[in-house]
PDB file of N, CA and C in Angstrom:
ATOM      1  N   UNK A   1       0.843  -1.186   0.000  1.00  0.00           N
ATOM      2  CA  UNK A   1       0.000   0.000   0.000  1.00  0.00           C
ATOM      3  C   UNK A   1       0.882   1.241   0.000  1.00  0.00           C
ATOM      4  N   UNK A   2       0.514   2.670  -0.498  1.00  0.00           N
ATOM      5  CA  UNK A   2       1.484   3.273  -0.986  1.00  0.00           C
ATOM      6  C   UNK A   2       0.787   4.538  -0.465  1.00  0.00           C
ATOM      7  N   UNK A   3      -0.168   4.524   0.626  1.00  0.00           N
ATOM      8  CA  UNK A   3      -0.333   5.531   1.331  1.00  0.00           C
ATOM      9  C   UNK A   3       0.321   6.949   1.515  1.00  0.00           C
ATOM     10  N   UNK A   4      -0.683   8.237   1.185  1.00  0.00           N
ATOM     11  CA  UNK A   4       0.883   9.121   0.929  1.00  0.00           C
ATOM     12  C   UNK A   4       0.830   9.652   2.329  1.00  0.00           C
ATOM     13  N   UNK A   5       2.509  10.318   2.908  1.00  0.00           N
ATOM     14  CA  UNK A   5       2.299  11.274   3.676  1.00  0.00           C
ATOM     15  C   UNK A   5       2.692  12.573   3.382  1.00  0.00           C
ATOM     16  N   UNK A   6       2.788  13.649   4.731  1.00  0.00           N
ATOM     17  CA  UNK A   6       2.776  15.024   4.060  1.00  0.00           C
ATOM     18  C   UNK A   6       3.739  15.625   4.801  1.00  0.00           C
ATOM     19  N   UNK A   7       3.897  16.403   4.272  1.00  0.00           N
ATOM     20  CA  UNK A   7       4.719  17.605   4.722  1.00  0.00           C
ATOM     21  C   UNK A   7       3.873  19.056   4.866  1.00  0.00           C
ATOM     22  N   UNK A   8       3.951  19.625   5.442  1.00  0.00           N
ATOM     23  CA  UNK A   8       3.904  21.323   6.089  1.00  0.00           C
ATOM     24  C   UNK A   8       4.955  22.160   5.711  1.00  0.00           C
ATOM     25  N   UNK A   9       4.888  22.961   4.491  1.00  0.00           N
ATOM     26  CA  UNK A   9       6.122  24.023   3.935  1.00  0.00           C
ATOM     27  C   UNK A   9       5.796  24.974   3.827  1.00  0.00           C
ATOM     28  N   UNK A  10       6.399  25.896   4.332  1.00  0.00           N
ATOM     29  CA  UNK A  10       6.019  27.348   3.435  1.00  0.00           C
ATOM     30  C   UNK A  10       5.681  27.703   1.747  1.00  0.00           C
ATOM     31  N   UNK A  11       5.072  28.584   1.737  1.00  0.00           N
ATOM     32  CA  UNK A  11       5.263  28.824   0.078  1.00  0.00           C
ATOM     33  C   UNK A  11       6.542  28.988  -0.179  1.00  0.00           C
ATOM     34  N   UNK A  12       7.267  30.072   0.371  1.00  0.00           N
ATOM     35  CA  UNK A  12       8.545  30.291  -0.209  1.00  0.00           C
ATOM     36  C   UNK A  12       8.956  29.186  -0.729  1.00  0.00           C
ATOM     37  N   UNK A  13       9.661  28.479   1.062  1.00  0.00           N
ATOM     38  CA  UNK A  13      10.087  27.030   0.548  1.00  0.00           C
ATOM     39  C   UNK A  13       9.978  26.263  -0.148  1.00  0.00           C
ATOM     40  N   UNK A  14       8.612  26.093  -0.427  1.00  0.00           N
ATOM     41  CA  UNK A  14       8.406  25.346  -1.772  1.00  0.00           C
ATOM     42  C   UNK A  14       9.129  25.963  -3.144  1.00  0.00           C
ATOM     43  N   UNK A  15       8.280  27.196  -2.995  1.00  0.00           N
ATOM     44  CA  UNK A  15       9.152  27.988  -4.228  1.00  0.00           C
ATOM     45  C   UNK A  15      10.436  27.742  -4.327  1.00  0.00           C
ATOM     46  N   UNK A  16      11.464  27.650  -3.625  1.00  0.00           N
ATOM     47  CA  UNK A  16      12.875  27.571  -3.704  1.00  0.00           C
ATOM     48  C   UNK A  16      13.004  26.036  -4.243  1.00  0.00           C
ATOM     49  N   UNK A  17      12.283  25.026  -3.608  1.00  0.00           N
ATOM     50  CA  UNK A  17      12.459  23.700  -3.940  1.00  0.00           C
ATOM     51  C   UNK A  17      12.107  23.412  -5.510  1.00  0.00           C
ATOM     52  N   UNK A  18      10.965  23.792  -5.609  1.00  0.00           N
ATOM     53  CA  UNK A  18      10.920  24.028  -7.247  1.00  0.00           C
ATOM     54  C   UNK A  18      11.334  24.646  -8.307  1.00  0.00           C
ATOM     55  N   UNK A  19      12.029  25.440  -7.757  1.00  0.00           N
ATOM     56  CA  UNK A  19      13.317  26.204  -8.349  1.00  0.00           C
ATOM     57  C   UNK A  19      14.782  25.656  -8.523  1.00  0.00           C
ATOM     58  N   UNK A  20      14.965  24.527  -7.515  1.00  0.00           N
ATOM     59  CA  UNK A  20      15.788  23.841  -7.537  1.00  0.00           C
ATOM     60  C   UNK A  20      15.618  22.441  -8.001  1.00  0.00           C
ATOM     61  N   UNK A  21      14.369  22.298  -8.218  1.00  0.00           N
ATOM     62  CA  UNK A  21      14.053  20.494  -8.652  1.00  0.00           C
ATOM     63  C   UNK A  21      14.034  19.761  -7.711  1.00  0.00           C
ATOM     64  N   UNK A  22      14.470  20.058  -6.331  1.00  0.00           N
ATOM     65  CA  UNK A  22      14.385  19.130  -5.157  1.00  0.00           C
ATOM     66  C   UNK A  22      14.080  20.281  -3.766  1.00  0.00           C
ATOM     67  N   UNK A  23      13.675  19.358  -2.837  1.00  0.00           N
ATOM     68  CA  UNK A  23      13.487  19.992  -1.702  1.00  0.00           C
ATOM     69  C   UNK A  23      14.413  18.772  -0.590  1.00  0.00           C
ATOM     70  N   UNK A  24      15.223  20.067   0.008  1.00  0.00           N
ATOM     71  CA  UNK A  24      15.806  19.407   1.242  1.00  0.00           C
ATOM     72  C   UNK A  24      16.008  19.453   3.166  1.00  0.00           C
ATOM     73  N   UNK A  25      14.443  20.144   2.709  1.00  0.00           N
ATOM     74  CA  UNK A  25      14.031  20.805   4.095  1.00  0.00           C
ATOM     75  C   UNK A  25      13.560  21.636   4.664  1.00  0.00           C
ATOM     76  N   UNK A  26      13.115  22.274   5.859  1.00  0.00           N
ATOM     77  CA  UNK A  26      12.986  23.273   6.107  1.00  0.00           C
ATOM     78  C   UNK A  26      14.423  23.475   7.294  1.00  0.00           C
ATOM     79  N   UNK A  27      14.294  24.455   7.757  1.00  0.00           N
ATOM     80  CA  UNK A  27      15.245  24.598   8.787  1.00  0.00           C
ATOM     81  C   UNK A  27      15.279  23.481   9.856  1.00  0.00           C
ATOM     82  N   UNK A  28      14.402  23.178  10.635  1.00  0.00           N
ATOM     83  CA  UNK A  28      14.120  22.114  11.658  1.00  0.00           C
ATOM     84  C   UNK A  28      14.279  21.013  10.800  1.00  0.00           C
ATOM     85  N   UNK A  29      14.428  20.697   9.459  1.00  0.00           N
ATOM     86  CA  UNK A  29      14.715  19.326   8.624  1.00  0.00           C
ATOM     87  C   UNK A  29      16.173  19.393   8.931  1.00  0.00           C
ATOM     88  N   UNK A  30      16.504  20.289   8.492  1.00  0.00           N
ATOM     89  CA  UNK A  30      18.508  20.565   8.201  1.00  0.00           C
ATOM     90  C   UNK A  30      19.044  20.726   9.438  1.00  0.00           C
ATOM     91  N   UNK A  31      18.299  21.208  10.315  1.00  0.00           N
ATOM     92  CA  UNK A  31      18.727  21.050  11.998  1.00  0.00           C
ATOM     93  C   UNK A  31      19.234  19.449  12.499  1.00  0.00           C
ATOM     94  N   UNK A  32      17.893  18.772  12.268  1.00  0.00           N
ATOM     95  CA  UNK A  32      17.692  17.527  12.724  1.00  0.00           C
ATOM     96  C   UNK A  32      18.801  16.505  11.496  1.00  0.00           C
ATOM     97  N   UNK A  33      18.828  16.162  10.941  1.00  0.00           N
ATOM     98  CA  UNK A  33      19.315  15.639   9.621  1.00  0.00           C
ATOM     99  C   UNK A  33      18.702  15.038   8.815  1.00  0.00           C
ATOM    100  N   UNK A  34      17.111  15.260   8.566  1.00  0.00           N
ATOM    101  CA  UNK A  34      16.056  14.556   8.138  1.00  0.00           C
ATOM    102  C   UNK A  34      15.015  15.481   7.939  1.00  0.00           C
ATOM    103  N   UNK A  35      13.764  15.399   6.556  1.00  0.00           N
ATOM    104  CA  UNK A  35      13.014  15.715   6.480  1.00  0.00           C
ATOM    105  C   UNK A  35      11.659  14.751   7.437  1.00  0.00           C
ATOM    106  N   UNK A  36      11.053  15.880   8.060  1.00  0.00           N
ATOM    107  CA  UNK A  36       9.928  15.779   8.823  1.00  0.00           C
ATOM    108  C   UNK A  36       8.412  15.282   8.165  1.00  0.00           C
ATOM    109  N   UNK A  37       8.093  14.192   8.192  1.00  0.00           N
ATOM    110  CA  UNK A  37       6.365  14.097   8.112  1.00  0.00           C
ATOM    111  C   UNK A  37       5.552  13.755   8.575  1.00  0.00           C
ATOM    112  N   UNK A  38       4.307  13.854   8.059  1.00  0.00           N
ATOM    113  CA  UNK A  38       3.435  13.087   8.998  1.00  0.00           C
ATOM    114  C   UNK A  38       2.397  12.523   8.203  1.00  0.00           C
ATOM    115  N   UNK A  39       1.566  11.006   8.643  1.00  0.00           N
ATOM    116  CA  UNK A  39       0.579  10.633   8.580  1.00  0.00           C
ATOM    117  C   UNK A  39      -0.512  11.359   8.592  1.00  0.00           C
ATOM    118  N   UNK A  40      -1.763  10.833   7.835  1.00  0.00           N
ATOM    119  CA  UNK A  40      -2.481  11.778   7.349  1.00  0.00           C
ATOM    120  C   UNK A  40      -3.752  11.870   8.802  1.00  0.00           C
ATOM    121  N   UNK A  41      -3.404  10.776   9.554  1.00  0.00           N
ATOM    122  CA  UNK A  41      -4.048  10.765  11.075  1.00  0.00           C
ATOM    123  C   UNK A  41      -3.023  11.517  12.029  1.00  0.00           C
ATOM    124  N   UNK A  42      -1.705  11.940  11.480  1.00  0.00           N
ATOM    125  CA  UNK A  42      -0.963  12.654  12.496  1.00  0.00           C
ATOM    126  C   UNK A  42      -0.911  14.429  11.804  1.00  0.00           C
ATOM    127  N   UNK A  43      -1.280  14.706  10.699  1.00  0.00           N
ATOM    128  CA  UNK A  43      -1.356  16.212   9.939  1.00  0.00           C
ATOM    129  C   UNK A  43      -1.667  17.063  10.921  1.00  0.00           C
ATOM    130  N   UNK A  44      -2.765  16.476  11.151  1.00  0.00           N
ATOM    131  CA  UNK A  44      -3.458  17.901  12.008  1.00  0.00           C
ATOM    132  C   UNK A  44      -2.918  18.518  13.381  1.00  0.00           C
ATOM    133  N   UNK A  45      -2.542  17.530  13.986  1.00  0.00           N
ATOM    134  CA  UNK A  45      -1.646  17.339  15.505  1.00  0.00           C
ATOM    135  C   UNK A  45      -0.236  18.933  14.768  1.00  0.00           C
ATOM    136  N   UNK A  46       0.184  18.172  14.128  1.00  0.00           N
ATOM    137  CA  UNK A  46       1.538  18.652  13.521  1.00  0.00           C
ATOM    138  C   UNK A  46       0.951  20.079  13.071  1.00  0.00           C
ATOM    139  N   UNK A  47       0.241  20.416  12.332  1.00  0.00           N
ATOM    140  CA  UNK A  47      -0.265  21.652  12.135  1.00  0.00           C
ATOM    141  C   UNK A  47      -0.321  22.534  13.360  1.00  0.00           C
ATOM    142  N   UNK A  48      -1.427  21.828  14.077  1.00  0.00           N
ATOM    143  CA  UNK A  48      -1.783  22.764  15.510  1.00  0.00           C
ATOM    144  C   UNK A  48      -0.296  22.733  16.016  1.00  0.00           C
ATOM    145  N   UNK A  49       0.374  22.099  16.769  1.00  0.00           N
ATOM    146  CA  UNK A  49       1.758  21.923  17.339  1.00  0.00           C
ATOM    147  C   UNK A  49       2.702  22.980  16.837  1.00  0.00           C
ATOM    148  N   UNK A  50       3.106  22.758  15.641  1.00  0.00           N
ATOM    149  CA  UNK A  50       4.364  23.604  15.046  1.00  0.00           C
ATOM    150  C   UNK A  50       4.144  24.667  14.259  1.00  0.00           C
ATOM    151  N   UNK A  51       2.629  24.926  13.696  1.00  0.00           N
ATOM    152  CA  UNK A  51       2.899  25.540  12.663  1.00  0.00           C
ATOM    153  C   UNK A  51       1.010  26.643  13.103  1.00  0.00           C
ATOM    154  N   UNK A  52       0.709  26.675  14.242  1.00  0.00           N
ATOM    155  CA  UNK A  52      -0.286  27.701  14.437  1.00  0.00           C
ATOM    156  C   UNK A  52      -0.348  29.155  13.982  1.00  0.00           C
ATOM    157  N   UNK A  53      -1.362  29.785  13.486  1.00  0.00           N
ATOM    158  CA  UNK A  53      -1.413  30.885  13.184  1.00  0.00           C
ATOM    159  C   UNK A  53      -0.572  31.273  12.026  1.00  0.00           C
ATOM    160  N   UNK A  54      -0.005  30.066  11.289  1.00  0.00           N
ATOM    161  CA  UNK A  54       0.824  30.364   9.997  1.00  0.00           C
ATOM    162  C   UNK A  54      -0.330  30.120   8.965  1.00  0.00           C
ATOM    163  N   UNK A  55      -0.354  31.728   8.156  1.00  0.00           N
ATOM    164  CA  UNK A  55      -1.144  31.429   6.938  1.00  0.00           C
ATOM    165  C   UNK A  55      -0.519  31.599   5.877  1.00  0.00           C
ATOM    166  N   UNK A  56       0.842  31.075   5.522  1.00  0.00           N
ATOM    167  CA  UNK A  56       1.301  31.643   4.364  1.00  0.00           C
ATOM    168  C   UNK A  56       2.258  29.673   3.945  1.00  0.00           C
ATOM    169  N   UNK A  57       1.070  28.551   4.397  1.00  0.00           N
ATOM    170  CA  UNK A  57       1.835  27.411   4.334  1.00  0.00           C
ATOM    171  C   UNK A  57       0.926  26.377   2.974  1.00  0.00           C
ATOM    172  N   UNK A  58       1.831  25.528   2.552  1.00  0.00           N
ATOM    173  CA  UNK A  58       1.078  24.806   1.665  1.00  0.00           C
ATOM    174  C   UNK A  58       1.278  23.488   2.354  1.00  0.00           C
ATOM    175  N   UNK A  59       0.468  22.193   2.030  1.00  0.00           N
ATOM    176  CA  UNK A  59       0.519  21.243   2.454  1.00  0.00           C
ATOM    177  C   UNK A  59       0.871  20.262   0.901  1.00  0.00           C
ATOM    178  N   UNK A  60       1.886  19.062   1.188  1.00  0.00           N
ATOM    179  CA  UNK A  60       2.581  18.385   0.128  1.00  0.00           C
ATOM    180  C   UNK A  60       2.189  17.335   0.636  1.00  0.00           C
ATOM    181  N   UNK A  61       1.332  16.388  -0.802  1.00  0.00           N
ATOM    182  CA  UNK A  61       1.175  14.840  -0.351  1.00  0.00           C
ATOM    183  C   UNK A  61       2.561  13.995  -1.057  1.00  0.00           C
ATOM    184  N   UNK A  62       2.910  13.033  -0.240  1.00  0.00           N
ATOM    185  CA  UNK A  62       4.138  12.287  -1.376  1.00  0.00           C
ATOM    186  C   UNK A  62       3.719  11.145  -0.870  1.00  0.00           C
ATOM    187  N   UNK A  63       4.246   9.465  -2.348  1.00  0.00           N
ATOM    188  CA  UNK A  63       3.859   8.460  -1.959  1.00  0.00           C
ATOM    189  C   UNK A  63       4.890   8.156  -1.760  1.00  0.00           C
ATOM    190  N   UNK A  64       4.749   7.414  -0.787  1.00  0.00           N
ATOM    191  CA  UNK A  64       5.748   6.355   0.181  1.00  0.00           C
ATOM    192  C   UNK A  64       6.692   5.591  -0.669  1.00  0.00           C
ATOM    193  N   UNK A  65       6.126   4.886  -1.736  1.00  0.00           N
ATOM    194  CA  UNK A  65       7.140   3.454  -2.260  1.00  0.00           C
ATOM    195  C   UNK A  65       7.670   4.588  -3.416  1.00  0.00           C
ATOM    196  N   UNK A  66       7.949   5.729  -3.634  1.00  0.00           N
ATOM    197  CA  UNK A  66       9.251   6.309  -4.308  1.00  0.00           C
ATOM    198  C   UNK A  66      10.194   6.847  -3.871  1.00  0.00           C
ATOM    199  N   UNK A  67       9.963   6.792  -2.209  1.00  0.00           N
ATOM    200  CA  UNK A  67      10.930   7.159  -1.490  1.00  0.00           C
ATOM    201  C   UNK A  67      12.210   6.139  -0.952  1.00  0.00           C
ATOM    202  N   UNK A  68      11.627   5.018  -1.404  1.00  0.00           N
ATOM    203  CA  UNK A  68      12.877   3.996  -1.076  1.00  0.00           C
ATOM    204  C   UNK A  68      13.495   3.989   0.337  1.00  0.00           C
ATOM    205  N   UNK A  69      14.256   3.378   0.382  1.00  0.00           N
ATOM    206  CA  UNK A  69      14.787   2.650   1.555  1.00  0.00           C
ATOM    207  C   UNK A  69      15.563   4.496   2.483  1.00  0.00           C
ATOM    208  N   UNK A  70      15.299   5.330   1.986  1.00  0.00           N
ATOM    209  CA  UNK A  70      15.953   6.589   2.859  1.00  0.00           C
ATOM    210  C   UNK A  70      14.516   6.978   3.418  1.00  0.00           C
ATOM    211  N   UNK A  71      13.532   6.767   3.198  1.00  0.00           N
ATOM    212  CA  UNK A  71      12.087   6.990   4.351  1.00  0.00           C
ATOM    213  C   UNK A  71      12.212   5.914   5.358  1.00  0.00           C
ATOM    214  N   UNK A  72      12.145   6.320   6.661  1.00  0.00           N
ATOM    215  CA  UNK A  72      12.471   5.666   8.145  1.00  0.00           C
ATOM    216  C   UNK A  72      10.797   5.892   8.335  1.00  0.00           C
ATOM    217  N   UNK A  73      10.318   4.920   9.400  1.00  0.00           N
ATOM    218  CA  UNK A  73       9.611   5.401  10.280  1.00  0.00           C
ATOM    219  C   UNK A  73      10.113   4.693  11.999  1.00  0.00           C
ATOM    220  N   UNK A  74      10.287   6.251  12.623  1.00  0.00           N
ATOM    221  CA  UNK A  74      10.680   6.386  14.086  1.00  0.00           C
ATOM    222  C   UNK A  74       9.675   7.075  14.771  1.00  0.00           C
ATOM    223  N   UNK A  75       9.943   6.433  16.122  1.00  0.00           N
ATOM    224  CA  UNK A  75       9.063   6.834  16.989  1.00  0.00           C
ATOM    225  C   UNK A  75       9.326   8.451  17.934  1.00  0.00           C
ATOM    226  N   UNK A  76       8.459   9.244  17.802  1.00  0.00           N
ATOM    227  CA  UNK A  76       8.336  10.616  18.516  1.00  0.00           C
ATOM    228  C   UNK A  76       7.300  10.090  19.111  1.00  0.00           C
ATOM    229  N   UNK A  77       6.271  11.659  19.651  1.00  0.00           N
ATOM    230  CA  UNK A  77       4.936  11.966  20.348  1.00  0.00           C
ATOM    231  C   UNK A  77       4.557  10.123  20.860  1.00  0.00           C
ATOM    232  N   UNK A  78       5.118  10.237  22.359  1.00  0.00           N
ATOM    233  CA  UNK A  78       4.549   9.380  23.113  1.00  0.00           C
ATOM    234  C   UNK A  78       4.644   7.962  22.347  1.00  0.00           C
ATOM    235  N   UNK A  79       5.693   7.412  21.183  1.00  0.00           N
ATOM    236  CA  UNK A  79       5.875   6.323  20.725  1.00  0.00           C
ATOM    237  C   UNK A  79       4.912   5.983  19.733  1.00  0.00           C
ATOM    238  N   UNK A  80       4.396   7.281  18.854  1.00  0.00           N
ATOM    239  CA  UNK A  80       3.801   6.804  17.752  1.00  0.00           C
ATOM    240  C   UNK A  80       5.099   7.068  16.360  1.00  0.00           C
ATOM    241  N   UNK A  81       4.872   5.980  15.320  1.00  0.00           N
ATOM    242  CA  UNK A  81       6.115   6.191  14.694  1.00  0.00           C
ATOM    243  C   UNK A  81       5.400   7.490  13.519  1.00  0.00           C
ATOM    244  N   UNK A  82       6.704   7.947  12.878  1.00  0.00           N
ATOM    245  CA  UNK A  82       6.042   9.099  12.188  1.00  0.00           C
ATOM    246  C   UNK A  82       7.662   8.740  11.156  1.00  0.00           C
ATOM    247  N   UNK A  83       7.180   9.310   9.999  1.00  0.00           N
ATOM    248  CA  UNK A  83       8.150   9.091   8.295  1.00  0.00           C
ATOM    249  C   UNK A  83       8.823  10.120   8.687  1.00  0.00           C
ATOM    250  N   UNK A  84      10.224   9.987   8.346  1.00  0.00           N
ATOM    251  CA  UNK A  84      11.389  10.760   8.139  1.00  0.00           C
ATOM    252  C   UNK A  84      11.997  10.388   7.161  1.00  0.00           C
ATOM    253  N   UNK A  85      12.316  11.660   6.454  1.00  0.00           N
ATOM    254  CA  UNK A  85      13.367  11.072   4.976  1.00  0.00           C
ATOM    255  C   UNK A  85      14.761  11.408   5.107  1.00  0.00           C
ATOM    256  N   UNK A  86      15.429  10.565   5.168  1.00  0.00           N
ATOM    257  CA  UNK A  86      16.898  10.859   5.298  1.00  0.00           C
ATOM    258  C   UNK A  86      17.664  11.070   3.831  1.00  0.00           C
ATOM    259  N   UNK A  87      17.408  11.723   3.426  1.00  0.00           N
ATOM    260  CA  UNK A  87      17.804  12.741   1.663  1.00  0.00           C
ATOM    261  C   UNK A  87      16.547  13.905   1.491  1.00  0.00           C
ATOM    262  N   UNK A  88      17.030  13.454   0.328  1.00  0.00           N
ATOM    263  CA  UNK A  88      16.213  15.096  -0.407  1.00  0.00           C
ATOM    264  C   UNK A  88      15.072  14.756  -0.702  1.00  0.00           C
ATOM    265  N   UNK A  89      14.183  15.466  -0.554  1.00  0.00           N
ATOM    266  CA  UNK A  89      12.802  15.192  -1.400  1.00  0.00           C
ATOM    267  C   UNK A  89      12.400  15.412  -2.857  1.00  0.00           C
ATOM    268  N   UNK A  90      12.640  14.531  -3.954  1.00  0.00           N
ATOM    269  CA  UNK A  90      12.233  14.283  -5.532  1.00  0.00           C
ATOM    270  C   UNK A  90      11.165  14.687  -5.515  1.00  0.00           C
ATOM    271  N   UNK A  91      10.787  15.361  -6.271  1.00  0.00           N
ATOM    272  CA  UNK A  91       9.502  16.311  -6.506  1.00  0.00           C
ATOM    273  C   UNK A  91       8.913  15.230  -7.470  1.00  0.00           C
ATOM    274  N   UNK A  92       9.590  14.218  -7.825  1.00  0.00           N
ATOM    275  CA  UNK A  92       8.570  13.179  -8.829  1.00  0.00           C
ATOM    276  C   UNK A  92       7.962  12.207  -7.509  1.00  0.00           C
ATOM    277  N   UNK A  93       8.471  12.456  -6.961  1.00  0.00           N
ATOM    278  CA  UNK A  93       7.741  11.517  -5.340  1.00  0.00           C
ATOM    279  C   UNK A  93       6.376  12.356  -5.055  1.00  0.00           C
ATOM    280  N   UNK A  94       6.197  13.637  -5.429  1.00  0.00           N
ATOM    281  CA  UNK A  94       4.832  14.808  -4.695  1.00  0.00           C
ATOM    282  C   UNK A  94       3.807  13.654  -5.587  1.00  0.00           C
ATOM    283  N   UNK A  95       2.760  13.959  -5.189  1.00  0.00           N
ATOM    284  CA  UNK A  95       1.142  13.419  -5.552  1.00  0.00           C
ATOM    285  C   UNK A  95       0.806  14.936  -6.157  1.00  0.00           C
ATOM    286  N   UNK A  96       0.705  15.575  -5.318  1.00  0.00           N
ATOM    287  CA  UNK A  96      -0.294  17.135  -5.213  1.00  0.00           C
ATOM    288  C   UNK A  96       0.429  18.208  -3.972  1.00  0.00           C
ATOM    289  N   UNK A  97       0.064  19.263  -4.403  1.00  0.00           N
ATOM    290  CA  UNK A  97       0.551  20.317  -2.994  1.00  0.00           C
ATOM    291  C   UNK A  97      -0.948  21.340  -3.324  1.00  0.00           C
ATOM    292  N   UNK A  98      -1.303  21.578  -2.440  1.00  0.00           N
ATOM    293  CA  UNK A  98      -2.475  22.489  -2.100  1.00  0.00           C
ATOM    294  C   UNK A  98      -1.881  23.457  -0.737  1.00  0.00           C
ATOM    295  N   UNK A  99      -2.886  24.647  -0.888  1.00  0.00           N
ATOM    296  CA  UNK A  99      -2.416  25.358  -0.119  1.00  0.00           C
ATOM    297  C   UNK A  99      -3.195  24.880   1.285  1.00  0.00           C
ATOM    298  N   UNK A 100      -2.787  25.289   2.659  1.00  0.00           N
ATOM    299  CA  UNK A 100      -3.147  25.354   3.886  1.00  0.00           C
ATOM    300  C   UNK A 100      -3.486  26.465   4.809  1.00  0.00           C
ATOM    301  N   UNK A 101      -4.570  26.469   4.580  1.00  0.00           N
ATOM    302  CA  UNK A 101      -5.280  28.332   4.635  1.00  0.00           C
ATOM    303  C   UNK A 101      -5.814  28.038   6.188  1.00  0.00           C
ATOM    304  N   UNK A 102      -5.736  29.171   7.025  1.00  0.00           N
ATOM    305  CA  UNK A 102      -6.074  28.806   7.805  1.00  0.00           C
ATOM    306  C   UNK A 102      -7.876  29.585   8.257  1.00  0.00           C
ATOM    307  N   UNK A 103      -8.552  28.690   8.448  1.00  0.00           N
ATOM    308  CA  UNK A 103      -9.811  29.142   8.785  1.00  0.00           C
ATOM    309  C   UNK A 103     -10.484  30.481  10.162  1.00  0.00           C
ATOM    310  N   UNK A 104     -11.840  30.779   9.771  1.00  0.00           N
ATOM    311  CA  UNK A 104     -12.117  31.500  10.478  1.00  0.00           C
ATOM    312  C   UNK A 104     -12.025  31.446  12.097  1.00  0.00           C
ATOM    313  N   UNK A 105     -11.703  30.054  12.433  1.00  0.00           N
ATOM    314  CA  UNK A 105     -11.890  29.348  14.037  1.00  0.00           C
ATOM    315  C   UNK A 105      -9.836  29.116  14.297  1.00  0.00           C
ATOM    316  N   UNK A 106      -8.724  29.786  13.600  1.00  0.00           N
ATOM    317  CA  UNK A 106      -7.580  29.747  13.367  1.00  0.00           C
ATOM    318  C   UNK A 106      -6.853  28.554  13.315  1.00  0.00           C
ATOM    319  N   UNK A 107      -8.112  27.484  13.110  1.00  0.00           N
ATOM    320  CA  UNK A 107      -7.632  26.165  12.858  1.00  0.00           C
ATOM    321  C   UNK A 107      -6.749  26.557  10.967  1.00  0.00           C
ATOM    322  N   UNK A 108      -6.217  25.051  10.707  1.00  0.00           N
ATOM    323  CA  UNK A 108      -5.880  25.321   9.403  1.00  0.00           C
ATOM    324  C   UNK A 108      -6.594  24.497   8.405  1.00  0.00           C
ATOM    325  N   UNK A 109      -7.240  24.538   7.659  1.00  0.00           N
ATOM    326  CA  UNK A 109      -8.060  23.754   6.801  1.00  0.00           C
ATOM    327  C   UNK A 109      -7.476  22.921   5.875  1.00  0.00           C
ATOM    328  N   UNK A 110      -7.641  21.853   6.151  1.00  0.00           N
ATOM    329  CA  UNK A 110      -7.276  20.634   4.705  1.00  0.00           C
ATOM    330  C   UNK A 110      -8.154  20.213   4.267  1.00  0.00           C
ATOM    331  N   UNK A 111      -7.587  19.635   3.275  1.00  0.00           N
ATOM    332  CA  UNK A 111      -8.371  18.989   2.167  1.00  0.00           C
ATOM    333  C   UNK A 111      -8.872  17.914   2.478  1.00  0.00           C
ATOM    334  N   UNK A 112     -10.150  17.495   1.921  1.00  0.00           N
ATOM    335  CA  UNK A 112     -10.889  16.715   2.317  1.00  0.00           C
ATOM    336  C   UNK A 112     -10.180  15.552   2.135  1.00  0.00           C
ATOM    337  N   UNK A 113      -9.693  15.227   1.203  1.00  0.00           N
ATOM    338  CA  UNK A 113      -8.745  13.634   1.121  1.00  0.00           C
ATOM    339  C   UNK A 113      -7.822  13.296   1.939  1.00  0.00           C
ATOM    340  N   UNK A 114      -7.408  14.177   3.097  1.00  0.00           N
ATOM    341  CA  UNK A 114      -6.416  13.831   3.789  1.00  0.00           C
ATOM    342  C   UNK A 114      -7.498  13.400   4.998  1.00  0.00           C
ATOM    343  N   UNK A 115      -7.238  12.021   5.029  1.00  0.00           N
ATOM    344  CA  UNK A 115      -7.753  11.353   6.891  1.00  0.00           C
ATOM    345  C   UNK A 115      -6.528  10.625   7.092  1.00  0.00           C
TER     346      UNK A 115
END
């Protein structure tokens, strides 16, 4: 099964990544030595958590089996495991990127396909 997960980027960031043909992080990716994701039952957690009151973010789906053997899943938040990519992110790996607007209640709104 080839379930996708996501990432949380800025526009910029993105912009730069697509400017470059690859994406290799955000700061807290290049901090840590790994790009950050999450399950589409862990998105929202991760939204509220790190990224509140940001309205200038897009949300990136990518599938799993083109990421090959450099996608880990390790355990954070209380021992649930969550995808980390240890390289760059191939933009032929994205599904879709939509933006992540955040609503009138300062939640952030996704797309209906992400559960």
């Amino acid at each position: 099964m080839d379930d996708p997960i996501y990432k949380i980027v800025s526009k910029a960031a993105w912009r730069d990544a697509e400017a470059a043909g690859v994406f290799t992080g955000a700061p807290v990716d290049l901090a840590d030595g790994y790009i950050h994701f999450s399950t589409g039952a862990q998105v929202r957690e991760t939204a509220e958590r790190h990224f509140r009151g940001a309205d200038d973010l897009l949300l990136v789906a990518v599938g799993t089996a083109a990421l090959g053997s450099e996608l880990k899943w390790e355990p954070s938040r209380g021992g649930a495991l969550f995808p980390h990519l240890y390289g760059p992110l191939r933009l032929d790996a994205v599904r879709w990127v939509e933006d992540l607007p955040l609503g009138g209640d300062g939640h952030h709104q996704f797309p209906a396909s992400v559960r």
